[in-house]
C-alpha atoms as a PDB file:
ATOM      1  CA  UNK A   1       3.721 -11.803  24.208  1.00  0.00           C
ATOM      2  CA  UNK A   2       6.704  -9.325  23.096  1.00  0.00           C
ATOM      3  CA  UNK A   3       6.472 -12.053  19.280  1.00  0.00           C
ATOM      4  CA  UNK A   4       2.798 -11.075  18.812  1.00  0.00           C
ATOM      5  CA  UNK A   5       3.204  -7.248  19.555  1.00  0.00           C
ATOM      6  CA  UNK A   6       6.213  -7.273  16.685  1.00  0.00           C
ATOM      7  CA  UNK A   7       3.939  -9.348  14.178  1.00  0.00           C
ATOM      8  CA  UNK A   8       0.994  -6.823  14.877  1.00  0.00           C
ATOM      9  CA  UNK A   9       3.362  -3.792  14.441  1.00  0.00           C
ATOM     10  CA  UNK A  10       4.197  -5.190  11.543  1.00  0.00           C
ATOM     11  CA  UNK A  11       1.038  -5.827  10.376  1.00  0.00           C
ATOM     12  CA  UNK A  12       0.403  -1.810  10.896  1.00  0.00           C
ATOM     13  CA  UNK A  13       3.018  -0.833   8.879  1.00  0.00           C
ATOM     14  CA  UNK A  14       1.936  -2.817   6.269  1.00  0.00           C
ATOM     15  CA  UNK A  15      -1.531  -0.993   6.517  1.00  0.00           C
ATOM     16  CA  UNK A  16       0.235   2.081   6.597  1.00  0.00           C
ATOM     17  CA  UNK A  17       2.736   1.281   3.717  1.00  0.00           C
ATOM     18  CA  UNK A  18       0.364  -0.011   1.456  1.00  0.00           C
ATOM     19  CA  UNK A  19      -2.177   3.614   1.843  1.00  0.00           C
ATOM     20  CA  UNK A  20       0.749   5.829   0.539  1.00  0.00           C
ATOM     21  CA  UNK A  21       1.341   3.090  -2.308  1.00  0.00           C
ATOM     22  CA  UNK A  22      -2.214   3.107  -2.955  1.00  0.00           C
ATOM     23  CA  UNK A  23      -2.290   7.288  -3.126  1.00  0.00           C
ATOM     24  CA  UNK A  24       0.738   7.375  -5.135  1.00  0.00           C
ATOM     25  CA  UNK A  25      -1.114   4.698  -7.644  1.00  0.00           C
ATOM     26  CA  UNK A  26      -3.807   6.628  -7.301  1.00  0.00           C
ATOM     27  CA  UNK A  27      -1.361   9.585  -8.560  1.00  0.00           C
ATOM     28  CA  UNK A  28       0.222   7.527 -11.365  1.00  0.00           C
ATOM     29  CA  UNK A  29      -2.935   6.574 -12.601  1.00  0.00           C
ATOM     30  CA  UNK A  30      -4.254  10.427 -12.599  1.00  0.00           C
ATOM     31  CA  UNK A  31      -1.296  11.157 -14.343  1.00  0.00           C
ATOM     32  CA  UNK A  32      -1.474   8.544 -16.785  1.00  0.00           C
ATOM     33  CA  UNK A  33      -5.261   9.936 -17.705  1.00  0.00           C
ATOM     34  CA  UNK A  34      -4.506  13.607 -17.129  1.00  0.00           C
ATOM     35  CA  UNK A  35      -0.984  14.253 -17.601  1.00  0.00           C
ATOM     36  CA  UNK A  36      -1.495  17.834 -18.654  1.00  0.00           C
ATOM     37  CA  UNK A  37      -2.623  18.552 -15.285  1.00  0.00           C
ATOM     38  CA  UNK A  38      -0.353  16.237 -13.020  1.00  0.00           C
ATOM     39  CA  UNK A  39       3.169  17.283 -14.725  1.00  0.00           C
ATOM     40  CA  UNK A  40       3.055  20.950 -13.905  1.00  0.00           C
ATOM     41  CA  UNK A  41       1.667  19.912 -10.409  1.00  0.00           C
ATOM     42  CA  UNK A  42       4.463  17.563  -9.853  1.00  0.00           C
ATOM     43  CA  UNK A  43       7.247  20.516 -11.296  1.00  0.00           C
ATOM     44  CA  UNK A  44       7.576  18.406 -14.582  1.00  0.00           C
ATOM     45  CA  UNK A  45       8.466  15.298 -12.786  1.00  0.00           C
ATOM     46  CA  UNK A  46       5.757  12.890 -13.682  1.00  0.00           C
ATOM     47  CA  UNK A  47       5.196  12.864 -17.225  1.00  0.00           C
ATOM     48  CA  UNK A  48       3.084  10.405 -18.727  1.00  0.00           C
ATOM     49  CA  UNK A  49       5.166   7.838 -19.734  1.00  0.00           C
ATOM     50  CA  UNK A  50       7.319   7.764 -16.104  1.00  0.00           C
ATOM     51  CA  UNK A  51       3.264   7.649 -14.504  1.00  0.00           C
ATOM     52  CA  UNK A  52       2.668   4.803 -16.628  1.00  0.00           C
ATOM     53  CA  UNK A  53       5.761   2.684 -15.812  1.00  0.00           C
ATOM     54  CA  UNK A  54       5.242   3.735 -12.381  1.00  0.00           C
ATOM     55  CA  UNK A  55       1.680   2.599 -12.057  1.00  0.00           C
ATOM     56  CA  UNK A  56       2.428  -0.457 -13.899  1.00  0.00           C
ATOM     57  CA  UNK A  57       5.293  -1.194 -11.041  1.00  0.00           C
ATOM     58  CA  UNK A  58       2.653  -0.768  -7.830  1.00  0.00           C
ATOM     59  CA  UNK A  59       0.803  -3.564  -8.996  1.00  0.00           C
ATOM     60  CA  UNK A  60       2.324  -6.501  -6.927  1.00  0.00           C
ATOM     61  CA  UNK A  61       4.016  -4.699  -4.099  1.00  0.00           C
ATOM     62  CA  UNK A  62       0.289  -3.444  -3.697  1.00  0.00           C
ATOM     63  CA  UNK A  63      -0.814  -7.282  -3.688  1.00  0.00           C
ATOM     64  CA  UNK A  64       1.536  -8.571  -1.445  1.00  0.00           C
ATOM     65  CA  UNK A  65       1.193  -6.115   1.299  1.00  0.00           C
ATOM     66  CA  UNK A  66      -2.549  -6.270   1.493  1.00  0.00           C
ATOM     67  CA  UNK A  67      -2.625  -9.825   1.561  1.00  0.00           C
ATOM     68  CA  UNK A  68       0.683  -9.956   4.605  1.00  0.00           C
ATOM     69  CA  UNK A  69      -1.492  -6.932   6.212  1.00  0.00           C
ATOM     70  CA  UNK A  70      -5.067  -9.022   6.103  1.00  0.00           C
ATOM     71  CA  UNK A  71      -3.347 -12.185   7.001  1.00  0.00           C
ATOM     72  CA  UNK A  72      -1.371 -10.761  10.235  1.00  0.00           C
ATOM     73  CA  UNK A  73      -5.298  -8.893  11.063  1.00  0.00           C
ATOM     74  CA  UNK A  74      -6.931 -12.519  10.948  1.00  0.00           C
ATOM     75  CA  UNK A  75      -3.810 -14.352  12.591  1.00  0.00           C
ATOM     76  CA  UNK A  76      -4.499 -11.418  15.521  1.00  0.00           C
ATOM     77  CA  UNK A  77      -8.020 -11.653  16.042  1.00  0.00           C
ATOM     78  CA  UNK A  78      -7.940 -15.768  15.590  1.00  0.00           C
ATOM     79  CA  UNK A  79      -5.424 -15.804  18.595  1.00  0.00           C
ATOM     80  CA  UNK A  80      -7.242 -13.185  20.622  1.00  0.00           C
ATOM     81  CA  UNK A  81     -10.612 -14.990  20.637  1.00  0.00           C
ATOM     82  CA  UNK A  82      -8.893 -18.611  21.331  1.00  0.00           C
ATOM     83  CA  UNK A  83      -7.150 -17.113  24.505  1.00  0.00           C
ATOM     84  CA  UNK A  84     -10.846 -15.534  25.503  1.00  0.00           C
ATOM     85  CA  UNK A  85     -12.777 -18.779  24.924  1.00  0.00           C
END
């Protein structure tokens, strides 16, 4: 029991993990399209060339935790309706 709490407590950090990588793509990509709004915003830090390496960067990480987050979900519901039927 203690195993499938961890893997599901894993699976919500994924969730969570992979919402403030999608905001900060979301960011990037603002930044990328309207940089002369986002780099005053962000005190001159994201420029458009750093939002565009960045952005380029969140593309995989992105991938892999949705697909460990929706594969720990499916795992977790799978097991909880084989232990109720």
């Amino acid at each position: 029991m203690k195993g499938k709490q961890t893997i599901r407590k894993i699976g919500r950090i994924c969730g969570w993990v992979g919402l403030g990588l999608l905001l900060f793509t979301l960011l990037t990509g603002y930044g990328i399209s309207e940089f002369r709004i986002v780099t005053p915003l962000t005190l001159n830090l994201l420029n458009k060339a750093l939002a565009q390496r960045l952005h380029a960067y969140t593309e995989i990480p992105m991938l892999a935790l949705l697909f460990v987050h929706i594969g720990i979900a499916v795992w977790a519901r799978r097991s909880d309706s084989s232990m109720k039927g």
